[in-house]
PDB file of N, CA and C in Angstrom:
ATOM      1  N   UNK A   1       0.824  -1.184   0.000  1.00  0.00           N
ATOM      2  CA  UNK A   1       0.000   0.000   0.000  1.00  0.00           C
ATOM      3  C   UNK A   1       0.868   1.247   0.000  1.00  0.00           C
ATOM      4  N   UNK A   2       1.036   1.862  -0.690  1.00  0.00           N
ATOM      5  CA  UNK A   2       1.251   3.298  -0.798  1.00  0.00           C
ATOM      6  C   UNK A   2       1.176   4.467   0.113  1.00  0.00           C
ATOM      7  N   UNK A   3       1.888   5.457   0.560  1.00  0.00           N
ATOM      8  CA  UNK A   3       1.456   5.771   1.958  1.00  0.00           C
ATOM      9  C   UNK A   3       0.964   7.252   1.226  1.00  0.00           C
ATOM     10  N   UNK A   4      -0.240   8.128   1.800  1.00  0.00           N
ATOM     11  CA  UNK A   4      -0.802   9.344   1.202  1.00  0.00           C
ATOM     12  C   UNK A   4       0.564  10.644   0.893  1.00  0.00           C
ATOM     13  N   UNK A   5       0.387  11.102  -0.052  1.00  0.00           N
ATOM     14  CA  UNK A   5       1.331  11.981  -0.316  1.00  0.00           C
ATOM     15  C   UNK A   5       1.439  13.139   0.917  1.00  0.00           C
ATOM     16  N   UNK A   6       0.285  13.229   1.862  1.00  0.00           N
ATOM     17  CA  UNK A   6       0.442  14.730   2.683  1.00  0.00           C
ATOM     18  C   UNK A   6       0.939  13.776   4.121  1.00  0.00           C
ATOM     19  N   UNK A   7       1.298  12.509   3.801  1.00  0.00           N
ATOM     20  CA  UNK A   7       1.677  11.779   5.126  1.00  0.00           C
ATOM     21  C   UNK A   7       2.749  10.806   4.889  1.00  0.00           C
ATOM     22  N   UNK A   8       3.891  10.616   4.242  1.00  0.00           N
ATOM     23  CA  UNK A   8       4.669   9.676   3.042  1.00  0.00           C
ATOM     24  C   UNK A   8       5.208   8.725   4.495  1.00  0.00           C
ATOM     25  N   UNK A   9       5.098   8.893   5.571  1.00  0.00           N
ATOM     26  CA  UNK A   9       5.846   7.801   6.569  1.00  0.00           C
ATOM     27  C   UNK A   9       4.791   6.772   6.850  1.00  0.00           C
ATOM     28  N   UNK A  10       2.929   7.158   6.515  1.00  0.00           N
ATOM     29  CA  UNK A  10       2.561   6.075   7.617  1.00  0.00           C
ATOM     30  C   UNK A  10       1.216   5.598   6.563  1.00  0.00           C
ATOM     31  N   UNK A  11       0.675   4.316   6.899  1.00  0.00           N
ATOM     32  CA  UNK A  11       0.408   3.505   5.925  1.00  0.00           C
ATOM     33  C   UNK A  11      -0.736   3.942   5.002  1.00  0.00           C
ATOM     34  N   UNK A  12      -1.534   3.764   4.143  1.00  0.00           N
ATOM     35  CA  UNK A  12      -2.953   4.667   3.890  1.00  0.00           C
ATOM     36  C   UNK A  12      -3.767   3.785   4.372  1.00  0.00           C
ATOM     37  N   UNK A  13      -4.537   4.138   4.848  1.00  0.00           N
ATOM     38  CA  UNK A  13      -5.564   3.745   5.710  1.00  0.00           C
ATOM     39  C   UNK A  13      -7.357   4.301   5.488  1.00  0.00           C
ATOM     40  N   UNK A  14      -8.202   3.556   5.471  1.00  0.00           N
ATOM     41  CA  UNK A  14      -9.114   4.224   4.726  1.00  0.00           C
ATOM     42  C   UNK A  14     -10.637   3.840   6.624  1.00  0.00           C
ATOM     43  N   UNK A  15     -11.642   4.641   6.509  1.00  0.00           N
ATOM     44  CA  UNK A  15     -12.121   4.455   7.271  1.00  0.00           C
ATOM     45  C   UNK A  15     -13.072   5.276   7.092  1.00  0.00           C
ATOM     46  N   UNK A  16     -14.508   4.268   7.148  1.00  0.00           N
ATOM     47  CA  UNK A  16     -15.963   5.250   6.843  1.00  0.00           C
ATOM     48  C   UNK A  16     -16.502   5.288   8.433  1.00  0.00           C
ATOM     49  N   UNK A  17     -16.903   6.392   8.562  1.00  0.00           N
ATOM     50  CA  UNK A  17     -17.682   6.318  10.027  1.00  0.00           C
ATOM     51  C   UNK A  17     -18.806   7.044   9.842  1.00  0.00           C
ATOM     52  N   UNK A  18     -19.782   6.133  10.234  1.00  0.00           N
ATOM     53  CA  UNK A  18     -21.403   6.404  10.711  1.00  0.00           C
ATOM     54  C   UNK A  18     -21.443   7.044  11.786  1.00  0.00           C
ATOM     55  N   UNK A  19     -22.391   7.730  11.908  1.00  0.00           N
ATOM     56  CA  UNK A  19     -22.775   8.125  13.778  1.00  0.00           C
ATOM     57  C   UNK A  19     -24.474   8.510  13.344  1.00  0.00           C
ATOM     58  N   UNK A  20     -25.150   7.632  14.024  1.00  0.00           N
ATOM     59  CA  UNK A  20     -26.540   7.890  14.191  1.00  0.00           C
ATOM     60  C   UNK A  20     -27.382   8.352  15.706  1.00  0.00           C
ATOM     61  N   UNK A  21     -27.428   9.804  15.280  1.00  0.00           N
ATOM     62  CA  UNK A  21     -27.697  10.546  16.732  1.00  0.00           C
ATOM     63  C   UNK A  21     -28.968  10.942  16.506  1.00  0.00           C
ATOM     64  N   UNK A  22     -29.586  11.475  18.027  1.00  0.00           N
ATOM     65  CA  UNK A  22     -30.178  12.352  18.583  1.00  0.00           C
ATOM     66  C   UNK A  22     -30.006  13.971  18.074  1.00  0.00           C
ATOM     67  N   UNK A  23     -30.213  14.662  17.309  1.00  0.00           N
ATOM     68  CA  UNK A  23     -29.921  16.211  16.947  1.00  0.00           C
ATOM     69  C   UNK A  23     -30.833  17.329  17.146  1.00  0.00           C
ATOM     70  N   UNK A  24     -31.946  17.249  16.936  1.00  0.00           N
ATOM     71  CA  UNK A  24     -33.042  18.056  17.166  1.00  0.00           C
ATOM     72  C   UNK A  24     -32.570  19.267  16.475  1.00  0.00           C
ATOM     73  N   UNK A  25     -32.055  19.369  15.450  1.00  0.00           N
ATOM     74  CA  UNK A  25     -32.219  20.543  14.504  1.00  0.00           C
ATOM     75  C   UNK A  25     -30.665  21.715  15.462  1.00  0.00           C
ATOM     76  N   UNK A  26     -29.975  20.890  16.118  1.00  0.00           N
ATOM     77  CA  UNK A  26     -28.833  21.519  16.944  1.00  0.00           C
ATOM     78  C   UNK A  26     -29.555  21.541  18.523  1.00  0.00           C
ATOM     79  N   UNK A  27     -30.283  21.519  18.680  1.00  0.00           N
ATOM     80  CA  UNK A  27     -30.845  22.138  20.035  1.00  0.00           C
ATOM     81  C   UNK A  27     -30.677  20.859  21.170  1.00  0.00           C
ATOM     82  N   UNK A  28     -30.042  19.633  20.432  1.00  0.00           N
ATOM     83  CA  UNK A  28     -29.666  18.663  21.939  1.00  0.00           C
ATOM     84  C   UNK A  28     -28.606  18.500  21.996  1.00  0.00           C
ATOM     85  N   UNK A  29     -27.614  18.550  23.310  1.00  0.00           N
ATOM     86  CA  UNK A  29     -26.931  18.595  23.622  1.00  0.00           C
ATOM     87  C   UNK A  29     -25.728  17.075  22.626  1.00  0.00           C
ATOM     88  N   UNK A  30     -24.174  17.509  22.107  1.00  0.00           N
ATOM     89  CA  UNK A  30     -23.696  18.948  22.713  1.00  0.00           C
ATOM     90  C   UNK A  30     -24.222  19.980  21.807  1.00  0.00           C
ATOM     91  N   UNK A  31     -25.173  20.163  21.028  1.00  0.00           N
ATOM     92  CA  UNK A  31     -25.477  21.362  20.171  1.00  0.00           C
ATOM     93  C   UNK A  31     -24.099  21.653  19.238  1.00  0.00           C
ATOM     94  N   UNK A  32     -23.436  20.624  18.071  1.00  0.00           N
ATOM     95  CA  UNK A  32     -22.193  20.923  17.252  1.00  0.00           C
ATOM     96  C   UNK A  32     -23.171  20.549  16.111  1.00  0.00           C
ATOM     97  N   UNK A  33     -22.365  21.563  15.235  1.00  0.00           N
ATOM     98  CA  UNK A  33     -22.710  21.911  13.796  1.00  0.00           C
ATOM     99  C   UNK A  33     -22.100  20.659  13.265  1.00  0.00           C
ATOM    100  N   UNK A  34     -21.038  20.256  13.862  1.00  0.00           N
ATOM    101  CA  UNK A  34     -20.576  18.726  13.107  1.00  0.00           C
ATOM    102  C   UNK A  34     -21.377  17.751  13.304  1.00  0.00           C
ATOM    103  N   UNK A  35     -22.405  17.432  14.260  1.00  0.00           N
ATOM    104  CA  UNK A  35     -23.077  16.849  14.174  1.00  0.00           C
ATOM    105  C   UNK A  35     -24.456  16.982  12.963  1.00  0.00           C
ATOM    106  N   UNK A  36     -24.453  17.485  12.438  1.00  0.00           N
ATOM    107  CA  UNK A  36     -25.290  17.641  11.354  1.00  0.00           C
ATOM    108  C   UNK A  36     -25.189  16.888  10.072  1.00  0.00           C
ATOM    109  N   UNK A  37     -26.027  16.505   8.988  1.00  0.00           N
ATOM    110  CA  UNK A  37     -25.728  15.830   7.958  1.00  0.00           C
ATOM    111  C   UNK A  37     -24.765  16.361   6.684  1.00  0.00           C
ATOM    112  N   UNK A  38     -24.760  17.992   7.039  1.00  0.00           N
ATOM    113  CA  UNK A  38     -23.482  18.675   6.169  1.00  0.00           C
ATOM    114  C   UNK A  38     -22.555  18.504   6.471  1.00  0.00           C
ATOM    115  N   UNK A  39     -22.198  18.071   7.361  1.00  0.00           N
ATOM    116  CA  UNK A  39     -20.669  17.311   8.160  1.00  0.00           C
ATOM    117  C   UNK A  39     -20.164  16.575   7.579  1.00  0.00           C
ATOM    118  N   UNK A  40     -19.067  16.457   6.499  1.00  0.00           N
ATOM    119  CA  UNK A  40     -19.408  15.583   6.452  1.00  0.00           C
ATOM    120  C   UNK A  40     -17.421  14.982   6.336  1.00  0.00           C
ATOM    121  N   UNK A  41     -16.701  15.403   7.347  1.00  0.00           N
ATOM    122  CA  UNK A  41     -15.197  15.197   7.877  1.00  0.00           C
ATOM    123  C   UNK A  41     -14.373  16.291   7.217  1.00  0.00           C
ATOM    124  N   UNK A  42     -13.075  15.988   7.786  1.00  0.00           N
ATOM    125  CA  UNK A  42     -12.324  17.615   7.139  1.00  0.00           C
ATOM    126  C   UNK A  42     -10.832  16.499   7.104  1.00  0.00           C
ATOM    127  N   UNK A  43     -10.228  17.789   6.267  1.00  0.00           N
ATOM    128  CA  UNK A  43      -9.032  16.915   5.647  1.00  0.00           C
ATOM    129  C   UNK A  43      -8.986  15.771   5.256  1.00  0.00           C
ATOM    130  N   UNK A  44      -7.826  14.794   5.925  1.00  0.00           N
ATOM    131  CA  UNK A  44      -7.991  13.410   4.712  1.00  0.00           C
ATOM    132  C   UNK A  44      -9.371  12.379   4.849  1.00  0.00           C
ATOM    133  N   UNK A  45     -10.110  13.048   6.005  1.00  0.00           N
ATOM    134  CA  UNK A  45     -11.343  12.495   6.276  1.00  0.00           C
ATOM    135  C   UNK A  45     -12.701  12.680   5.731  1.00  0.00           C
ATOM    136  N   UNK A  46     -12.423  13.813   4.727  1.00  0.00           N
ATOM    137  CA  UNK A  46     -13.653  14.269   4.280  1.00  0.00           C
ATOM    138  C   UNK A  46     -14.067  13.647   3.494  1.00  0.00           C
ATOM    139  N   UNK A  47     -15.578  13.349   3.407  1.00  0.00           N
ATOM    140  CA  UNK A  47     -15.957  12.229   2.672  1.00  0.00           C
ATOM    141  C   UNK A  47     -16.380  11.107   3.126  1.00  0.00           C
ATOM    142  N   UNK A  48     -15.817  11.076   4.036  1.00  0.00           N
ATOM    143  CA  UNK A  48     -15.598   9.750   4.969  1.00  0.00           C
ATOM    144  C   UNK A  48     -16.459   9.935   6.279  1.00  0.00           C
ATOM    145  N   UNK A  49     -16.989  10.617   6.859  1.00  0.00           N
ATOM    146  CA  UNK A  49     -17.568  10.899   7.530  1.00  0.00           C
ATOM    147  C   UNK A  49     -19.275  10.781   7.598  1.00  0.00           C
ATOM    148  N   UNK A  50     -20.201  10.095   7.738  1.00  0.00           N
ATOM    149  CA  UNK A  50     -21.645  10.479   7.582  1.00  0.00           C
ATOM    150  C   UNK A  50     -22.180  10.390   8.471  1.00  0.00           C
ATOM    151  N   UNK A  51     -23.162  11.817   8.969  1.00  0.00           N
ATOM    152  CA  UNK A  51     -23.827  12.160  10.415  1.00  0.00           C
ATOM    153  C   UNK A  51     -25.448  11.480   9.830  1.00  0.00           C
ATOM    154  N   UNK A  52     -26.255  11.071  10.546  1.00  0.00           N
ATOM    155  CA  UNK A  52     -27.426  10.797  10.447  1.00  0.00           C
ATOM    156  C   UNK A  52     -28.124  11.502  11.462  1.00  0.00           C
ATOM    157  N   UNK A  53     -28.552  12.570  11.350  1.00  0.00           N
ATOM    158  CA  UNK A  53     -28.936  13.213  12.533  1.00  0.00           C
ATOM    159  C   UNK A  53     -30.644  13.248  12.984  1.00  0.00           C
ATOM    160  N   UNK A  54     -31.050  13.251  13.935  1.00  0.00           N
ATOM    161  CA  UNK A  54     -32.446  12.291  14.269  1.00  0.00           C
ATOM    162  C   UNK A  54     -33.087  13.797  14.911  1.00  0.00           C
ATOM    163  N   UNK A  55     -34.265  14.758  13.817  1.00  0.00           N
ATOM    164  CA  UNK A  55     -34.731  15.723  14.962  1.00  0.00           C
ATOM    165  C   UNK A  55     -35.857  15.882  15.154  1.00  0.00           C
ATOM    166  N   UNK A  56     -35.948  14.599  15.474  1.00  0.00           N
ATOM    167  CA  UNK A  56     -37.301  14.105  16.572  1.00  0.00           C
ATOM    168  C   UNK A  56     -37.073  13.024  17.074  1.00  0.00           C
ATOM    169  N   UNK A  57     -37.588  12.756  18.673  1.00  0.00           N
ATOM    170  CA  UNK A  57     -37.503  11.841  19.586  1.00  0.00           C
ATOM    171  C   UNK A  57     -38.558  10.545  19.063  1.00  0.00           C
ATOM    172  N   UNK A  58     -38.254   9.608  19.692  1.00  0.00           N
ATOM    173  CA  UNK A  58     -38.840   8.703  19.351  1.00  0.00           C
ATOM    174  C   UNK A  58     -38.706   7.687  18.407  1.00  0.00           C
ATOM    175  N   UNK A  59     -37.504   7.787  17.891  1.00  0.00           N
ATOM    176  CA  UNK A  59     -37.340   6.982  16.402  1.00  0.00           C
ATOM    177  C   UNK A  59     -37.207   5.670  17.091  1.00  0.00           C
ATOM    178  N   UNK A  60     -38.318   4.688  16.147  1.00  0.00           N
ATOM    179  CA  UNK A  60     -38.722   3.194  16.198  1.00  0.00           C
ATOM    180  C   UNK A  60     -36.696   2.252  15.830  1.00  0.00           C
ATOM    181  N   UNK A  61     -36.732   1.158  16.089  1.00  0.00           N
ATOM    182  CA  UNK A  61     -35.807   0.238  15.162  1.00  0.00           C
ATOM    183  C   UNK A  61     -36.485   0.215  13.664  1.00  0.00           C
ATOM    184  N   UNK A  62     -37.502   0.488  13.227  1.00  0.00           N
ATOM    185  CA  UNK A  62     -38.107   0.485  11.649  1.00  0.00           C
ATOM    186  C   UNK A  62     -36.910   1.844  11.395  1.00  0.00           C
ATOM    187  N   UNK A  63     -36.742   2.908  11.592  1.00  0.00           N
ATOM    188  CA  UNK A  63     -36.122   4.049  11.345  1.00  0.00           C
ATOM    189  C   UNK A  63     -34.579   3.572  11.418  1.00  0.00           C
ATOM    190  N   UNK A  64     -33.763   3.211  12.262  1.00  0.00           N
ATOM    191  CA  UNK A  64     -32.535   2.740  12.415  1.00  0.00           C
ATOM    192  C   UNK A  64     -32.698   1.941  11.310  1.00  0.00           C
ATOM    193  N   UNK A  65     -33.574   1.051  10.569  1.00  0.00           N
ATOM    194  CA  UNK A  65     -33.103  -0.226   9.682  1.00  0.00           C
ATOM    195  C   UNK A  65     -32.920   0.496   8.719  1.00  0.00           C
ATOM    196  N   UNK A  66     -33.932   1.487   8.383  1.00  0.00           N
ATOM    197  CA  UNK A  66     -34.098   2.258   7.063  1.00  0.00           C
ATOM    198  C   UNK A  66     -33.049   2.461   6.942  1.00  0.00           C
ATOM    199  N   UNK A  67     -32.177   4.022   8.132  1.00  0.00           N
ATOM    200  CA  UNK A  67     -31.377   4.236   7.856  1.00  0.00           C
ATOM    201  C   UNK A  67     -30.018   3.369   6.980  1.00  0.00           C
ATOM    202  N   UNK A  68     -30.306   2.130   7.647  1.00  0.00           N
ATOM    203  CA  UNK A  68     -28.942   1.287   7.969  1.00  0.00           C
ATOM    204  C   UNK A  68     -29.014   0.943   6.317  1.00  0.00           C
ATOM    205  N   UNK A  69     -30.332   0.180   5.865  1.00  0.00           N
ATOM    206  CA  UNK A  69     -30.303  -0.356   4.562  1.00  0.00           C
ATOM    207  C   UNK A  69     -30.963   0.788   3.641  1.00  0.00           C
ATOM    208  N   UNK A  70     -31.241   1.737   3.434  1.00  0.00           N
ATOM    209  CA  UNK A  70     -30.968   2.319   2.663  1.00  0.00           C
ATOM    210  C   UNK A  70     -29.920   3.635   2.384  1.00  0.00           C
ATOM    211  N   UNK A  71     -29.325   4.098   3.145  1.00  0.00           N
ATOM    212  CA  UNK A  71     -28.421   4.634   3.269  1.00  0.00           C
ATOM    213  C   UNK A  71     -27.353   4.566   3.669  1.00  0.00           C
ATOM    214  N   UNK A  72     -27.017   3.729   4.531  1.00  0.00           N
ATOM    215  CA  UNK A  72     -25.594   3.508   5.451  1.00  0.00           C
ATOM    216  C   UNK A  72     -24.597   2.411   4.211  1.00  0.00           C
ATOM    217  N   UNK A  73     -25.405   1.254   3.939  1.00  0.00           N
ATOM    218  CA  UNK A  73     -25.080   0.077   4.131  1.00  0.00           C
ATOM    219  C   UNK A  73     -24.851   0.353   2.170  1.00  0.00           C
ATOM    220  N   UNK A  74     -25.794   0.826   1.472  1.00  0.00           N
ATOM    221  CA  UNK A  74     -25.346   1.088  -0.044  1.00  0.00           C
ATOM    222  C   UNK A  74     -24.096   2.270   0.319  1.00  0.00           C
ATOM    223  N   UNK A  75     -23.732   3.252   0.741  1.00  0.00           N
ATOM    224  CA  UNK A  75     -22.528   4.060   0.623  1.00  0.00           C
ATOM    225  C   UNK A  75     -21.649   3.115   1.110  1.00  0.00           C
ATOM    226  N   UNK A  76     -21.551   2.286   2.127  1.00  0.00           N
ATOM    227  CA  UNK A  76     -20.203   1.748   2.016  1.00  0.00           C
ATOM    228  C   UNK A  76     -19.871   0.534   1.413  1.00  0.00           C
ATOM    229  N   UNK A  77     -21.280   0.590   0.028  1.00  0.00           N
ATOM    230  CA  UNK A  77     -20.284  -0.463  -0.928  1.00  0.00           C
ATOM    231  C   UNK A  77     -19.983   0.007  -1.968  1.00  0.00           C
ATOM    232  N   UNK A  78     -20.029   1.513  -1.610  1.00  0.00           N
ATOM    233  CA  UNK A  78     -19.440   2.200  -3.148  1.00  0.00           C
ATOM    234  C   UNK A  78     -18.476   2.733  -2.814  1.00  0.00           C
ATOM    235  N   UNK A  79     -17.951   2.893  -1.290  1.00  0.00           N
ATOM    236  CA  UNK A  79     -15.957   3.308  -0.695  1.00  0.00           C
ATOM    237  C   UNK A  79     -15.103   2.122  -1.114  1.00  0.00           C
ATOM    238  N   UNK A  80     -14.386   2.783  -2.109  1.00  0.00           N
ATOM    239  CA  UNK A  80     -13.585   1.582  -2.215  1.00  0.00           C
ATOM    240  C   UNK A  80     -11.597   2.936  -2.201  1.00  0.00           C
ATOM    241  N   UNK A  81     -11.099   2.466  -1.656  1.00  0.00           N
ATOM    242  CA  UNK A  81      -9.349   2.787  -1.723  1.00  0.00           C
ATOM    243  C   UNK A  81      -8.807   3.318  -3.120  1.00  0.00           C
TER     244      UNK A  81
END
């Protein structure tokens, strides 16, 4: 593997991260703009990053699946290195 040109000592490394929160439109705690779905990572992470942000209480496991299979689970079979 090739190591990234803005890092030439250490290995490339690739890594998608989900986070499926609680947001309420910013207003639940901690109230970060990174938590939002425009978030979406900075520097060699950008891209790589996807917020699912929830702003309303109550979301069923029907809502988590959705998320999971229609959105989560097709983007990370189109990350490829």
């Amino acid at each position: 593997m090739a190591a990234p040109p803005d890092c030439p000592s250490s290995p490339l490394v690739s890594v998608l991260y989900f986070s499926i929160h609680r947001y309420e439109n910013g207003e639940f705690w901690p109230h970060l703009v990174e938590s939002d779905s425009a978030a979406a990572g900075k520097e060699r992470g950008e891209r790589y990053n996807i917020n699912v942000p929830w702003n309303k209480m109550g979301m069923s496991d029907g809502d988590y699946i959705t998320a999971f299979l229609h959105l989560l689970l097709p983007v990370s079979y189109e990350v490829t290195v």
